[in-house]
Protein backbone atom coordinates (compact mmCIF):
# COMPACT_ATOMS: atom_id res chain seq x y z
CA UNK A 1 4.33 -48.13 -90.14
CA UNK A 2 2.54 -47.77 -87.19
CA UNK A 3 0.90 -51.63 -87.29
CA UNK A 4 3.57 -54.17 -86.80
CA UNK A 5 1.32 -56.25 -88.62
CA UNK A 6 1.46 -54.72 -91.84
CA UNK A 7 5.47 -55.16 -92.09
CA UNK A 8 6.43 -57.31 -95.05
CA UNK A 9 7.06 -61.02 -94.72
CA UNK A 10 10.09 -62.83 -96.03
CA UNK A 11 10.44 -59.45 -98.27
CA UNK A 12 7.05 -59.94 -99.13
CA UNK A 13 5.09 -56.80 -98.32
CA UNK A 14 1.15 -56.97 -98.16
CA UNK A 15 0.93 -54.76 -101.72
CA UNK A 16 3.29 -57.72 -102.96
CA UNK A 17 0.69 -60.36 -101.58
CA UNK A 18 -2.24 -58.98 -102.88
CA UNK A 19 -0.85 -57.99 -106.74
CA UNK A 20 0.61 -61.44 -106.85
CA UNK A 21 -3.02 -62.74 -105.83
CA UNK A 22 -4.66 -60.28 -108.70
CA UNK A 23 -2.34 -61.74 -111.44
CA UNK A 24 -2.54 -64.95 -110.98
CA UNK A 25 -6.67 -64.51 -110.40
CA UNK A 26 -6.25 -63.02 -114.07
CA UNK A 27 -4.20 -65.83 -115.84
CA UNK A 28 -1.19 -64.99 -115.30
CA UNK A 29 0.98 -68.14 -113.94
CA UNK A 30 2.78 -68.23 -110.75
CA UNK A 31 6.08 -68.95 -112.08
CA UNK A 32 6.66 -66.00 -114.43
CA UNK A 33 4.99 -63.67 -111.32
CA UNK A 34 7.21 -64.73 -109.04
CA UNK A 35 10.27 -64.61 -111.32
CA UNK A 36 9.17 -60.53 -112.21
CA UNK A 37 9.20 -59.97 -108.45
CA UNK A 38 12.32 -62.14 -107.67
CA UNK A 39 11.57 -64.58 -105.01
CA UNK A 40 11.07 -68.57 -104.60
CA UNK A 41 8.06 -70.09 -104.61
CA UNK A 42 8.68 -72.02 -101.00
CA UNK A 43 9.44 -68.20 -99.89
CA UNK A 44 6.11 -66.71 -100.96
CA UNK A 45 3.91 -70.06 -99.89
CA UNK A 46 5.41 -69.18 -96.14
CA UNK A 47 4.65 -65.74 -96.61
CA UNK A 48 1.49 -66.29 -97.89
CA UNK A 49 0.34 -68.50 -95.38
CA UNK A 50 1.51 -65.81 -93.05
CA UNK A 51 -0.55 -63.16 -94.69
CA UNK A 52 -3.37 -65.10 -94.31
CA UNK A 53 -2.70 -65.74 -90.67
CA UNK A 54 -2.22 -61.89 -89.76
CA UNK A 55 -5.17 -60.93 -92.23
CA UNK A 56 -7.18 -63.37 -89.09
CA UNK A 57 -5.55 -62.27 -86.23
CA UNK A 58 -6.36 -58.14 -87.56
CA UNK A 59 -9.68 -57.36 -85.27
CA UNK A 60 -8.89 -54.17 -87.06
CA UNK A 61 -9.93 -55.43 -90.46
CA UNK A 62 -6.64 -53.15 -91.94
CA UNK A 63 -5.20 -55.80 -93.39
CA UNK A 64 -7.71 -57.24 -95.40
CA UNK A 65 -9.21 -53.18 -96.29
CA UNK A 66 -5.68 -52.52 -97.85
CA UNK A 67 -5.90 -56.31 -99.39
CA UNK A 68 -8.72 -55.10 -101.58
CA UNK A 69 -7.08 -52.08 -102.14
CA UNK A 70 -4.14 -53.08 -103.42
CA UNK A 71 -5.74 -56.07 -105.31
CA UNK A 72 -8.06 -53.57 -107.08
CA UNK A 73 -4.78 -51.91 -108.44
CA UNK A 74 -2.31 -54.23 -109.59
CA UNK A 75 -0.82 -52.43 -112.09
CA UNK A 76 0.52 -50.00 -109.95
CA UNK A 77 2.88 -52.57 -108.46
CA UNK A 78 6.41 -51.53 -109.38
CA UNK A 79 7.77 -54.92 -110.30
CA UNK A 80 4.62 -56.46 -111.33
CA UNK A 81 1.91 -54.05 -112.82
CA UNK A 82 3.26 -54.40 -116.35
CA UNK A 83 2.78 -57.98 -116.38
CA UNK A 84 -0.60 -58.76 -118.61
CA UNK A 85 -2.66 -62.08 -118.93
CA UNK A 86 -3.40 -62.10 -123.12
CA UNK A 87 -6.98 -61.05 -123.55
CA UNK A 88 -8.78 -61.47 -126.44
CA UNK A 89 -9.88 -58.22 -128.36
CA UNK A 90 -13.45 -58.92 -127.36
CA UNK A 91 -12.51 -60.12 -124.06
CA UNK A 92 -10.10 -56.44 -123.96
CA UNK A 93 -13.68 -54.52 -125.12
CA UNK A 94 -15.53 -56.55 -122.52
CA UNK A 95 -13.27 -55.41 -119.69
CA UNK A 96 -13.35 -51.49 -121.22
CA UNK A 97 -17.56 -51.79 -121.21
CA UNK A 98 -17.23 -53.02 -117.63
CA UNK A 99 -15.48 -50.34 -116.29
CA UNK A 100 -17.34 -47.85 -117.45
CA UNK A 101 -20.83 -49.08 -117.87
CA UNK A 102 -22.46 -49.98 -114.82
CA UNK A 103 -25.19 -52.19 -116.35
CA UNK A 104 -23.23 -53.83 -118.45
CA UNK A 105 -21.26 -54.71 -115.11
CA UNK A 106 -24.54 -55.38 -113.20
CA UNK A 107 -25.88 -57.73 -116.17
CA UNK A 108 -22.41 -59.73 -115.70
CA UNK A 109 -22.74 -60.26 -111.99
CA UNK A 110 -26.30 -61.18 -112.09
CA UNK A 111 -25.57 -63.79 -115.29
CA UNK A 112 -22.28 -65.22 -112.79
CA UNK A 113 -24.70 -65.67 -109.74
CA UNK A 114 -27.66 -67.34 -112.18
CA UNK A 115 -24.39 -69.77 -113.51
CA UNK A 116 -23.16 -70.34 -110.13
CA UNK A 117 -27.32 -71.47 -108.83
CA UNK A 118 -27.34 -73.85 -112.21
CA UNK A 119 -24.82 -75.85 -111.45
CA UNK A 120 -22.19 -73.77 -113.67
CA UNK A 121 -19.06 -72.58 -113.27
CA UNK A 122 -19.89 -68.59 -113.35
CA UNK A 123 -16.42 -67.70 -113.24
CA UNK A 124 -15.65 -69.99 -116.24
CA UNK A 125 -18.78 -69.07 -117.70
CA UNK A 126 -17.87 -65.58 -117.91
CA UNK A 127 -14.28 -66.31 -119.11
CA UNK A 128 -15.81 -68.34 -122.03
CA UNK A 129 -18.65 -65.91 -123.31
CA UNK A 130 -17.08 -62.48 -122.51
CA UNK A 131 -13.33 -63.06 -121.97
CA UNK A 132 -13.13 -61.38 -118.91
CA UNK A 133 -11.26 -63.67 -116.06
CA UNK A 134 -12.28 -63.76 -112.69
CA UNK A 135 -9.18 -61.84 -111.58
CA UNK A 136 -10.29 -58.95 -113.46
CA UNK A 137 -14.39 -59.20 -112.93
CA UNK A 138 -13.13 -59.03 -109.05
CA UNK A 139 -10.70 -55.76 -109.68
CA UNK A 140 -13.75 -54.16 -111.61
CA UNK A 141 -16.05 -55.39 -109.05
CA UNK A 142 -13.59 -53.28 -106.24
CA UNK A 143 -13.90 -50.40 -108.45
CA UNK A 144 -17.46 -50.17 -108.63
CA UNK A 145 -17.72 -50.77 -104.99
CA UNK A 146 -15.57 -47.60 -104.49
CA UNK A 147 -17.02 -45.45 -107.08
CA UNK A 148 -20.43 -46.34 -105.90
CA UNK A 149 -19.98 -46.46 -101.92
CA UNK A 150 -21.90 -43.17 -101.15
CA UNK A 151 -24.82 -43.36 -103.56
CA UNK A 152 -28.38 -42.98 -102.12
CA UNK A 153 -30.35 -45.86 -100.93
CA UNK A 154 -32.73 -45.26 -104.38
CA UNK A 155 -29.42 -45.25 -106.61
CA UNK A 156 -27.88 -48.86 -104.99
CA UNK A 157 -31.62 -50.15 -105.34
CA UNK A 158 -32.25 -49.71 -108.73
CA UNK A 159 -28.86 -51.34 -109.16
CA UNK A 160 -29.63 -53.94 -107.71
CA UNK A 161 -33.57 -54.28 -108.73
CA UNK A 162 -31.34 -54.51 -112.68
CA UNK A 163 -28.88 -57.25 -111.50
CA UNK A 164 -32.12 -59.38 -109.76
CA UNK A 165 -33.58 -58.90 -113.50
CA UNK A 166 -30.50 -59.76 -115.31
CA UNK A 167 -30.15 -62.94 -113.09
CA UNK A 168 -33.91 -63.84 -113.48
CA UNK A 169 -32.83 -63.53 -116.91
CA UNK A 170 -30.00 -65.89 -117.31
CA UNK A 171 -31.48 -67.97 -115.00
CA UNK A 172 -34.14 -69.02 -117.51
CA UNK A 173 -31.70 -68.88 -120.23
CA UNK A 174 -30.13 -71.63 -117.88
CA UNK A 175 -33.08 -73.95 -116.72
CA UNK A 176 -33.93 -73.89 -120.81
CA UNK A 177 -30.40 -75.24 -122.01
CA UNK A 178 -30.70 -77.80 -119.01
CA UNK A 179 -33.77 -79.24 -120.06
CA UNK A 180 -35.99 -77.22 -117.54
CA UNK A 181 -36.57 -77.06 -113.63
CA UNK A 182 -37.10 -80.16 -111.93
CA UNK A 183 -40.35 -78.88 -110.35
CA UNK A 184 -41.65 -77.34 -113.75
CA UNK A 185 -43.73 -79.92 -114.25
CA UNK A 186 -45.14 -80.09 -110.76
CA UNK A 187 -48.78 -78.57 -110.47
CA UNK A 188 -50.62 -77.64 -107.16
């Protein structure tokens, strides 16, 4: 490796790090993770503390690039990518429509962001109406942002022009379950 800074940690390489981060971002608890990939739990705090630490110390920005990566791909892990958080069949369908529709994907992010302005958990939010956790809305979210990294300005905008409608959306759906805006009611 031609960065010392990308040599593992403890036996903890970086792919380790970030898979370990992925699965337990998508329900999967720390204990049996750690047990598939053989190490203690005070062993992969240090390390992970350490990973952190390196991750700021990288004016490269290597580490963190190969972070996402490898977070975006946990199942290729060789000790950990069979390991599975139980999804619900709708929640399994949910995921599926994600990855390959990119409104349905855009709808999702803009109905998280509306949550998260309302108060709500979006994360949570998303787990409880669609079954998708935030571990795997982020690794679809990393796909999409390397599937779509060289489309056109006009592509990326009407993208984005969907997920601003979407949120405008949800965000009514939102002030109307809460009772309203508090400046509704305020006339000028």
């Amino acid at each position: 490796m031609s960065n010392p800074l990308l040599e593992p940690i403890h036996g903890v390489s970086l792919q380790d790090y970030s898979v370990v981060s992925a699965k337990m971002a998508s329900g999967i608890s720390e204990a049996e993770i750690l047990n598939a990939l053989g190490i203690e739990k005070a062993v992969f705090d240090e390390a992970s503390a350490l990973w952190i630490a390196r991750m700021q110390e990288d004016g490269t920005f290597e580490i963190a690039t190969l972070f996402g990566q490898y977070f975006g791909e946990p199942d290729k892990h060789p000790k950990l990518g069979n390991l599975k958080a139980e999804v619900s069949e709708e929640g399994q369908a949910n995921l599926e429509k994600m990855k390959t529709d990119r409104y349905f994907y855009e709808e999702l992010s803009g109905a998280r962001q509306a949550a998260y302005e309302y108060g709500i958990d979006g994360a949570q939010w998303i787990q409880n109406n669609f079954g998708i956790s935030l571990g795997d809305f982020q690794i679809i979210t990393i796909q999409w942002l390397s599937l779509t990294a060289d489309d056109s300005f006009e592509i990326s905008r009407h993208f984005q022009d969907y997920r601003d409608q979407k949120e405008k959306e949800y965000s009514e759906k939102f002030a109307a379950e809460q009772g309203g805006n508090v400046a509704d009611d305020v006339e000028f």
